[in-house]
N, C-alpha and C. Protein backbone atom coordinates (compact mmCIF):
# COMPACT_ATOMS: atom_id res chain seq x y z
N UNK A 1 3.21 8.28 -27.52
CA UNK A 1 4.58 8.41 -27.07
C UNK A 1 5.37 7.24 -27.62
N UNK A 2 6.65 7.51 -28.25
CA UNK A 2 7.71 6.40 -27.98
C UNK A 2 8.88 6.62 -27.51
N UNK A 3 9.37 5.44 -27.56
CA UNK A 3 10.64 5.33 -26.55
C UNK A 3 11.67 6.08 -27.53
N UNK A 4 12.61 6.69 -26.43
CA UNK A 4 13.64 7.65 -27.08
C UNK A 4 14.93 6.96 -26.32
N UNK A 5 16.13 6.75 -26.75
CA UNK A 5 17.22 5.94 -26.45
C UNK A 5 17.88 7.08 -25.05
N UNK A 6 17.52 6.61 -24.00
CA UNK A 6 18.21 7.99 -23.10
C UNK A 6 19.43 7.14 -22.35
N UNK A 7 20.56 8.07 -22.40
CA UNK A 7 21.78 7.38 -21.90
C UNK A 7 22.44 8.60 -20.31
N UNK A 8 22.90 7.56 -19.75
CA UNK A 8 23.03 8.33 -18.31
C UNK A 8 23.56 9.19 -18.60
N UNK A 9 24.58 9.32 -19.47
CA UNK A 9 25.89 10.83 -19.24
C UNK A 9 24.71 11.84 -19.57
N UNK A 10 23.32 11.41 -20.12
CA UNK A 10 22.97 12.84 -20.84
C UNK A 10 21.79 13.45 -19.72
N UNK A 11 21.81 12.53 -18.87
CA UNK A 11 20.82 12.86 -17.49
C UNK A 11 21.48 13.14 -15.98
N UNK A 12 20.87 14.64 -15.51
CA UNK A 12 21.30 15.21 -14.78
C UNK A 12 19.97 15.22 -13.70
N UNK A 13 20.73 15.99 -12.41
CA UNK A 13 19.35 15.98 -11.27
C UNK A 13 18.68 16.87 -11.68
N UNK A 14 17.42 16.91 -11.97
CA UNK A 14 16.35 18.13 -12.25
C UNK A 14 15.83 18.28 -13.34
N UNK A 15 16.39 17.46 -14.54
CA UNK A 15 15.64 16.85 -15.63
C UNK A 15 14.60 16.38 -15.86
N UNK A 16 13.33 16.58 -16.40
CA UNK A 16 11.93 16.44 -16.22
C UNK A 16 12.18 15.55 -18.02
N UNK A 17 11.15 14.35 -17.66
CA UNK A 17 10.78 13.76 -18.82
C UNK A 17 9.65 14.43 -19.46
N UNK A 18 9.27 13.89 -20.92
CA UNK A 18 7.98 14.31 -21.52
C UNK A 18 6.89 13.90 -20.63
N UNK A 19 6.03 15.34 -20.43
CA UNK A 19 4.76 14.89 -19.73
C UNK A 19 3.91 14.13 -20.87
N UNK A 20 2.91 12.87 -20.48
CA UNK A 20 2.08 12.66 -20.76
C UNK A 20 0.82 12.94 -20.42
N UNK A 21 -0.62 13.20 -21.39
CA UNK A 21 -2.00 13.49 -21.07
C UNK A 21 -2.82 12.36 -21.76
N UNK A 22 -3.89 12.19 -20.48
CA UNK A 22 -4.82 11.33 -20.99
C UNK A 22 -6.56 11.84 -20.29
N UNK A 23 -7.29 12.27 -21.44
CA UNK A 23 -8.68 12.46 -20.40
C UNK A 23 -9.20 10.81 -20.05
N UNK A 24 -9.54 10.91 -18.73
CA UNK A 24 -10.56 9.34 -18.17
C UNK A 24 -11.30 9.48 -18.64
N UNK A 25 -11.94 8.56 -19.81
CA UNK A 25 -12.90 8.33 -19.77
C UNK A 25 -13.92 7.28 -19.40
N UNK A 26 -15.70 7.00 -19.61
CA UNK A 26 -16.01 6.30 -18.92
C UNK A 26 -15.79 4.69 -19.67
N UNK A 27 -15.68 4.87 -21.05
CA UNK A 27 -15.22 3.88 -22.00
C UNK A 27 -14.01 2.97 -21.24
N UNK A 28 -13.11 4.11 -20.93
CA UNK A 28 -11.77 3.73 -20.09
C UNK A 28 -12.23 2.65 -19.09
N UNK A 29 -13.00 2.97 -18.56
CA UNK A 29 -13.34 2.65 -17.25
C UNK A 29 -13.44 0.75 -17.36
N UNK A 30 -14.85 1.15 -18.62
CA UNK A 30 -14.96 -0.26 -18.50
C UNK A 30 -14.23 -1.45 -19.09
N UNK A 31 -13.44 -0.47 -20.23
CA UNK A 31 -12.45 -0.94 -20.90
C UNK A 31 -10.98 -2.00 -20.05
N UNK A 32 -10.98 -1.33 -19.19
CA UNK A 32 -9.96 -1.57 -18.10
C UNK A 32 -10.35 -2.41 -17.33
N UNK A 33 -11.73 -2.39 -16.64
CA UNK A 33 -12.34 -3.63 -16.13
C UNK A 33 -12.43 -4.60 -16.38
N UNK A 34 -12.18 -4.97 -18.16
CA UNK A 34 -12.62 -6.41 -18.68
C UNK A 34 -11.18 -6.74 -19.13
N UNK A 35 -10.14 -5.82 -19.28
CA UNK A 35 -9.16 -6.28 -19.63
C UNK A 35 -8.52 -6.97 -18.21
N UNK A 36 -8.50 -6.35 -17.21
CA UNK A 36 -8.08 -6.47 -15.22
C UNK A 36 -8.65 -7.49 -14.59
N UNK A 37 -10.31 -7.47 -14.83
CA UNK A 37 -11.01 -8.32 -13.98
C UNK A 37 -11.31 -7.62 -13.05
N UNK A 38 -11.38 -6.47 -12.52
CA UNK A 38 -11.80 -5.70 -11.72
C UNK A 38 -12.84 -5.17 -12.15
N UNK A 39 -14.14 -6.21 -11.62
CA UNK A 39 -15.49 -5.34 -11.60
C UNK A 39 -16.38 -4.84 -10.62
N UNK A 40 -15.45 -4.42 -9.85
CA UNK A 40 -16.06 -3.57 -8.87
C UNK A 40 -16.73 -2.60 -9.37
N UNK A 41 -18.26 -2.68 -9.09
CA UNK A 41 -19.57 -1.75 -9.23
C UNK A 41 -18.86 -0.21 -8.94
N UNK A 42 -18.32 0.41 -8.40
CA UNK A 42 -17.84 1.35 -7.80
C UNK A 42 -16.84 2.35 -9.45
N UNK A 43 -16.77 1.20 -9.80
CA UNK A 43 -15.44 1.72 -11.64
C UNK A 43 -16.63 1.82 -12.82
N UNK A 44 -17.87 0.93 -12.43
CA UNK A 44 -18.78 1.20 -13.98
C UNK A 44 -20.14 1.09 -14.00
N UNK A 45 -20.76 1.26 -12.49
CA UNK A 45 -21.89 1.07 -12.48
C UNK A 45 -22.21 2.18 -11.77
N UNK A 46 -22.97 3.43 -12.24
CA UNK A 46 -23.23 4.84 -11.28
C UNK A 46 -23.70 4.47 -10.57
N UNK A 47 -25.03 4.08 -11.12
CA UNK A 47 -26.43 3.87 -9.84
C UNK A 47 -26.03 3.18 -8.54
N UNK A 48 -24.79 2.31 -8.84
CA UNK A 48 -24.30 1.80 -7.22
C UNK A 48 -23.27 2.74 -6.99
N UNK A 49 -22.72 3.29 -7.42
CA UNK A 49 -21.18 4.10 -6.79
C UNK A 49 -22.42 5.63 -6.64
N UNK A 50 -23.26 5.84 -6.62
CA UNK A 50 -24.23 6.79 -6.08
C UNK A 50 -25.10 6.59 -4.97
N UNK A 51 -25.69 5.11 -4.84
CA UNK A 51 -25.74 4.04 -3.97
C UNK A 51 -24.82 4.21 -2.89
N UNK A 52 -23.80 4.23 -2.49
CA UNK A 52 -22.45 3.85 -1.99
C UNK A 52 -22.35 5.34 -1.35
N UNK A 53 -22.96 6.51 -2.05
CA UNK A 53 -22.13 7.85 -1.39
C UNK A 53 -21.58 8.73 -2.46
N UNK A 54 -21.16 8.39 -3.10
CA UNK A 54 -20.07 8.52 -4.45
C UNK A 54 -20.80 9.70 -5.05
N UNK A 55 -19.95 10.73 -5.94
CA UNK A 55 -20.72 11.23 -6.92
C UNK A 55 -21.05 10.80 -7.90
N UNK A 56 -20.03 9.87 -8.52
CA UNK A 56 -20.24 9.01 -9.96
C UNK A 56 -19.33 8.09 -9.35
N UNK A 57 -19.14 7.02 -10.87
CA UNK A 57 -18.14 6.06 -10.67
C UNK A 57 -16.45 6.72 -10.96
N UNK A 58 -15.52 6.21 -10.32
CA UNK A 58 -13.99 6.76 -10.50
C UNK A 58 -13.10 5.72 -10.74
N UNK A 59 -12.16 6.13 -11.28
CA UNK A 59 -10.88 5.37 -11.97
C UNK A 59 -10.18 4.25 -11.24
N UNK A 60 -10.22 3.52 -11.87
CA UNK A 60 -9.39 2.37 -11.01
C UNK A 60 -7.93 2.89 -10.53
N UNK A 61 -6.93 2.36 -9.74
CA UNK A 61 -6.12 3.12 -9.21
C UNK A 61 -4.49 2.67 -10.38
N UNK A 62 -5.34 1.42 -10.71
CA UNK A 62 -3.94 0.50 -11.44
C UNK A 62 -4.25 0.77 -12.92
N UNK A 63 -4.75 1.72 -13.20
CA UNK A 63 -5.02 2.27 -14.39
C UNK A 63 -4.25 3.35 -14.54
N UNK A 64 -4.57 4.43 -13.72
CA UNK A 64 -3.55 5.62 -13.36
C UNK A 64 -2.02 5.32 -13.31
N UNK A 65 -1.61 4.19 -12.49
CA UNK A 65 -0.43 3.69 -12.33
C UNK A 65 0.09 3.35 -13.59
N UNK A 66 -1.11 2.87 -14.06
CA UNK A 66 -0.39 1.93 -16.10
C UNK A 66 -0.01 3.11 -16.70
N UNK A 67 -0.52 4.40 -16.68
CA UNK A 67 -0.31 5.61 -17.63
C UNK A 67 0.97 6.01 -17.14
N UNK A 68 1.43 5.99 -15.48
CA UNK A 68 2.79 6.72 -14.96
C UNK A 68 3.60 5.78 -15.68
N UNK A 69 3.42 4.50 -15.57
CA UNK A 69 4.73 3.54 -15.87
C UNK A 69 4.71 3.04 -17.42
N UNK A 70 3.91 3.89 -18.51
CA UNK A 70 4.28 3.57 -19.59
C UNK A 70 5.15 5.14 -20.15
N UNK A 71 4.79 5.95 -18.84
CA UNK A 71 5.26 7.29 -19.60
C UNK A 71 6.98 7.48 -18.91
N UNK A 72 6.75 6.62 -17.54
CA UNK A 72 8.69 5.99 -17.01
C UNK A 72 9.18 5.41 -18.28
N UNK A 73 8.57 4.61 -18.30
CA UNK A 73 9.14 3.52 -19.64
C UNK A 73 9.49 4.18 -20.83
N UNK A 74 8.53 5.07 -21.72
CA UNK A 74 8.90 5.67 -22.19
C UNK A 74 10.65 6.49 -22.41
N UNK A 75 10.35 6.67 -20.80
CA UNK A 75 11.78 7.96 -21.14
C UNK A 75 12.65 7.15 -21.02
N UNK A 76 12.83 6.11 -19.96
CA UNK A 76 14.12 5.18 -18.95
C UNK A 76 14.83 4.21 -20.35
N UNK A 77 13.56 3.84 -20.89
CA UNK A 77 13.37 2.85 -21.88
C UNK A 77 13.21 1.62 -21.48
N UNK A 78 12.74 0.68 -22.06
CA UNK A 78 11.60 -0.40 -21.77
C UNK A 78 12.69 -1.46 -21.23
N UNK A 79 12.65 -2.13 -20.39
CA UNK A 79 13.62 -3.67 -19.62
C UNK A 79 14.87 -2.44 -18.76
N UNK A 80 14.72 -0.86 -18.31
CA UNK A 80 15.61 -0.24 -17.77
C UNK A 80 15.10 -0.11 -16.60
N UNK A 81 13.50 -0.56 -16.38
CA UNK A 81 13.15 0.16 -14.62
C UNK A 81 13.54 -0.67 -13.76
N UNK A 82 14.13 -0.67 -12.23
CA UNK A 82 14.20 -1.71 -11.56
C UNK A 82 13.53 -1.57 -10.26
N UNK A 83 13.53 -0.49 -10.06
CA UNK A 83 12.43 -0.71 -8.96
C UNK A 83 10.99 0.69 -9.21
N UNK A 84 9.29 0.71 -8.82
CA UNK A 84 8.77 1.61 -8.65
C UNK A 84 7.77 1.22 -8.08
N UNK A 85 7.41 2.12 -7.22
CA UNK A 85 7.20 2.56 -6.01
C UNK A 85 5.90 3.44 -5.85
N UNK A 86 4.67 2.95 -5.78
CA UNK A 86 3.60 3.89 -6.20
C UNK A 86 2.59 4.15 -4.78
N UNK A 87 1.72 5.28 -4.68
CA UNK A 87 0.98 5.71 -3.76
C UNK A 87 -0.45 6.52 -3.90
N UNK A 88 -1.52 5.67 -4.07
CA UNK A 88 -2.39 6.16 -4.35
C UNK A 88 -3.16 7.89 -3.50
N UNK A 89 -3.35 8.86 -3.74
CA UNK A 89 -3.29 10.02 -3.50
C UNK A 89 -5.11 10.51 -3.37
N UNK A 90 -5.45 10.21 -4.47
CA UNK A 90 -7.11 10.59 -4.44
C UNK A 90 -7.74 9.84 -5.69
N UNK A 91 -9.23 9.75 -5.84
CA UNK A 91 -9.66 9.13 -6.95
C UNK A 91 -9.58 10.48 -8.06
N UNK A 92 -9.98 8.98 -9.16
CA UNK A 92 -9.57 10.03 -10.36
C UNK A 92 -10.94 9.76 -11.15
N UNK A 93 -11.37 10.78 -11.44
CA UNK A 93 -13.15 10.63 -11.93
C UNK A 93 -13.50 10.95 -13.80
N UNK A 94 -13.67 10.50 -14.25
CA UNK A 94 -14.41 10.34 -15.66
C UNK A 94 -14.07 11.94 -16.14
N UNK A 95 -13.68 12.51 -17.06
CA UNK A 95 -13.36 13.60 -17.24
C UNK A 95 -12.34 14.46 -17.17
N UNK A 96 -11.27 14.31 -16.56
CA UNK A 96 -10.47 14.76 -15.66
C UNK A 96 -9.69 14.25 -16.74
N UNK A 97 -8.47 15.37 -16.65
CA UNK A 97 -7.04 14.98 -17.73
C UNK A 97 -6.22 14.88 -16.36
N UNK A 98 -5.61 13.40 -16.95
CA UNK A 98 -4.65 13.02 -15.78
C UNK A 98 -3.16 13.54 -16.80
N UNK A 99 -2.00 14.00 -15.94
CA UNK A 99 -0.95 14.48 -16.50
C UNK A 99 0.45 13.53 -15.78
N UNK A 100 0.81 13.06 -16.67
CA UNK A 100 2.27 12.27 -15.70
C UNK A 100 3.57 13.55 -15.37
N UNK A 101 4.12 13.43 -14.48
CA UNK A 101 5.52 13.99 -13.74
C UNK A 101 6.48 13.52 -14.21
N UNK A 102 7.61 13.32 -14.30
CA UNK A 102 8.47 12.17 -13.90
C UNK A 102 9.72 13.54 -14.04
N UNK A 103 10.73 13.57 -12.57
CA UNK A 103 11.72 14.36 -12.54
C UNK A 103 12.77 13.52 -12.03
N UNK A 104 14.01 13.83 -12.51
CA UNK A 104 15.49 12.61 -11.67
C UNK A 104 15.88 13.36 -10.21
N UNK A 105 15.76 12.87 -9.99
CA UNK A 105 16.51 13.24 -8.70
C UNK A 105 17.74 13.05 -7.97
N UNK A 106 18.20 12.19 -9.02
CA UNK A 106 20.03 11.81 -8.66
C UNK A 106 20.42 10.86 -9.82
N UNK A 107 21.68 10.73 -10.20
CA UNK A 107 22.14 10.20 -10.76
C UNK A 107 23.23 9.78 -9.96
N UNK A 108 23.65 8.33 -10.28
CA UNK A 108 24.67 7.40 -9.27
C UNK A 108 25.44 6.24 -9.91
N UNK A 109 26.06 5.33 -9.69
CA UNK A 109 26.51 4.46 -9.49
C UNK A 109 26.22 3.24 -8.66
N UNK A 110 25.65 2.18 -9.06
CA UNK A 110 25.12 1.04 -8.24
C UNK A 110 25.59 -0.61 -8.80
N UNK A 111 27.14 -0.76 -7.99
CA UNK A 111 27.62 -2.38 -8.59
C UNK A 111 27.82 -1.57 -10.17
N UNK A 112 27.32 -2.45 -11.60
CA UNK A 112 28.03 -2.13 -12.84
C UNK A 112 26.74 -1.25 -13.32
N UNK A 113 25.85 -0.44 -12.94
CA UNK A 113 25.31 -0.25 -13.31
C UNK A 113 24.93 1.13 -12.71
N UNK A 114 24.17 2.09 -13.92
CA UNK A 114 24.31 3.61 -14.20
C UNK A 114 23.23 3.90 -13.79
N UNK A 115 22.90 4.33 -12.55
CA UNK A 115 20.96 4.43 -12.02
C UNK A 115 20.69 5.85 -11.56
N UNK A 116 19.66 6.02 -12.27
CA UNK A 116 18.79 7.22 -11.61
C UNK A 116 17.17 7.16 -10.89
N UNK A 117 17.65 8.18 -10.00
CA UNK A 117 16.28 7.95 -9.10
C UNK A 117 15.24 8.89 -9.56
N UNK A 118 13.90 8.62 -9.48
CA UNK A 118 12.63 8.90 -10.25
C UNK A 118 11.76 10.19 -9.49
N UNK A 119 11.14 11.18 -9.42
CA UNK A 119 9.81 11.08 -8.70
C UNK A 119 8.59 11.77 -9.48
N UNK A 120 7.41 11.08 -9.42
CA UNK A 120 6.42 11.02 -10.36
C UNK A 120 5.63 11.10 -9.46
N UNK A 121 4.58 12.03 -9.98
CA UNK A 121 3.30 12.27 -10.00
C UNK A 121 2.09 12.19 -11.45
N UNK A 122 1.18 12.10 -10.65
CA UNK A 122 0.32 12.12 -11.89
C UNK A 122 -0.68 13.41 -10.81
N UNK A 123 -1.25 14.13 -11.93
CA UNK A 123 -2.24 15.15 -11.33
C UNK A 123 -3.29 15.22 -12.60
N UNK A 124 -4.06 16.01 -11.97
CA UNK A 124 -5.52 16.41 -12.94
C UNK A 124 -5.57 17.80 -13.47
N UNK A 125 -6.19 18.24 -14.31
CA UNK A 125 -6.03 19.93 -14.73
C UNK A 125 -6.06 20.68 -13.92
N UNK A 126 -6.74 20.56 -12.36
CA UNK A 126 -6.42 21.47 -11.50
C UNK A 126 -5.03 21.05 -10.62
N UNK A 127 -4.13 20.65 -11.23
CA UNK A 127 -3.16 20.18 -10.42
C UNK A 127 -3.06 19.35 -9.37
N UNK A 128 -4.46 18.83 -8.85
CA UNK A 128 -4.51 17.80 -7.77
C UNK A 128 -3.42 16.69 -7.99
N UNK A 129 -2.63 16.28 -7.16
CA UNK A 129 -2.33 14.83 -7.43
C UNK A 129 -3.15 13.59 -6.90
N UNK A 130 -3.09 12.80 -8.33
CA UNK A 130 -3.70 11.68 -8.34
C UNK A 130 -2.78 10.65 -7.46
N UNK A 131 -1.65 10.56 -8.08
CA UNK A 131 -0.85 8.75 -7.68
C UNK A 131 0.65 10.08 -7.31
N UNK A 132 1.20 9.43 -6.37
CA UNK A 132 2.96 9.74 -6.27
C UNK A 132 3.74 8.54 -6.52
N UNK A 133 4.70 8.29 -6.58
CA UNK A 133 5.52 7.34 -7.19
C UNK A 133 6.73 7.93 -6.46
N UNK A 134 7.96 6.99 -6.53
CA UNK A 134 9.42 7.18 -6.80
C UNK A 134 9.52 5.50 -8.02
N UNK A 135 10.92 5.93 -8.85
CA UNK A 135 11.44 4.67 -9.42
C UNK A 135 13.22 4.67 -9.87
N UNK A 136 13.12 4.01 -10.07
CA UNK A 136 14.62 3.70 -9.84
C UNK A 136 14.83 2.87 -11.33
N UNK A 137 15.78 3.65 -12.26
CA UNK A 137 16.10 3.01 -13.52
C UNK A 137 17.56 3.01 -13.92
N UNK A 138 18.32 1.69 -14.15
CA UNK A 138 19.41 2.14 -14.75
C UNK A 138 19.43 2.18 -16.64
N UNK A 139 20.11 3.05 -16.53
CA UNK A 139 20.32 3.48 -18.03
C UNK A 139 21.79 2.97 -18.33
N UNK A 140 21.43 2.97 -19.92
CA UNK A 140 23.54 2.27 -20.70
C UNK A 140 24.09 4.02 -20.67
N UNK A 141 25.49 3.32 -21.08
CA UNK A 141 26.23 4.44 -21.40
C UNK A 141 26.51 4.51 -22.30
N UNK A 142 27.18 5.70 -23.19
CA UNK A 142 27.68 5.73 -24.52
C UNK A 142 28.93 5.19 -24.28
N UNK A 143 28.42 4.19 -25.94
CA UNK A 143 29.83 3.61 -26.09
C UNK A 143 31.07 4.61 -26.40
């Protein structure tokens, strides 16, 4: 994905950004662990997250979140988000194509600045949702 220049006049309520797809994988997993510091046995070690109850090991939660808020970023464009707002929903397991949301839900006026409100989901091929979100971005205007 890259960033596409989006300007408020051209965003309305009910406008859906480009979905993004990513399959988890277990590479991901550990990949994300050494970049985070999160090595909780539970993200890359089966034999304990089987240990534990678990069926396998599952996705960190701030991983899922990194995919919603590069695919916000994407649309809002990058130094435009000002506030977001995330809610972890269910784990997300090795395999599974996670899909980002992102729909406006208002467009406004706030002090000098042109803001629209967010709401995002991320789900899996069976539509489960993973993470919910709201965010809040102002966008420029045409000159």
């Amino acid at each position: 994905m890259s960033e596409a220049k989006l300007f408020f006049d051209d965003v309305t309520a009910g406008d859906v950004a480009p979905e993004y797809a990513h399959e988890l994988t277990r590479t991901d997993l550990v990949m994300y662990a050494g970049a985070s510091g999160d090595f909780n046995p539970m993200h890359t070690d089966e034999v304990a997250a089987q240990a534990a109850g678990l069926p396998s090991v599952f996705g960190h939660g701030m991983f899922t979140a990194g995919l919603l808020g590069k695919a916000i970023t994407d649309y809002v464009g990058v130094g435009n988000l000002r506030n977001y707002k995330i809610r972890f929903t269910k784990q997300t397991w090795p395999g599974e194509v996670l899909t980002t949301h992102v729909t406006v839900l208002r467009t406004y006026e706030e002090g000098s600045e042109r803001r629209v409100d967010l709401e995002c989901t991320v789900t899996n091929q069976a539509g489960e949702s993973k993470l919910a979100a709201v965010a809040v971005a102002a966008l420029p205007v045409r000159a």
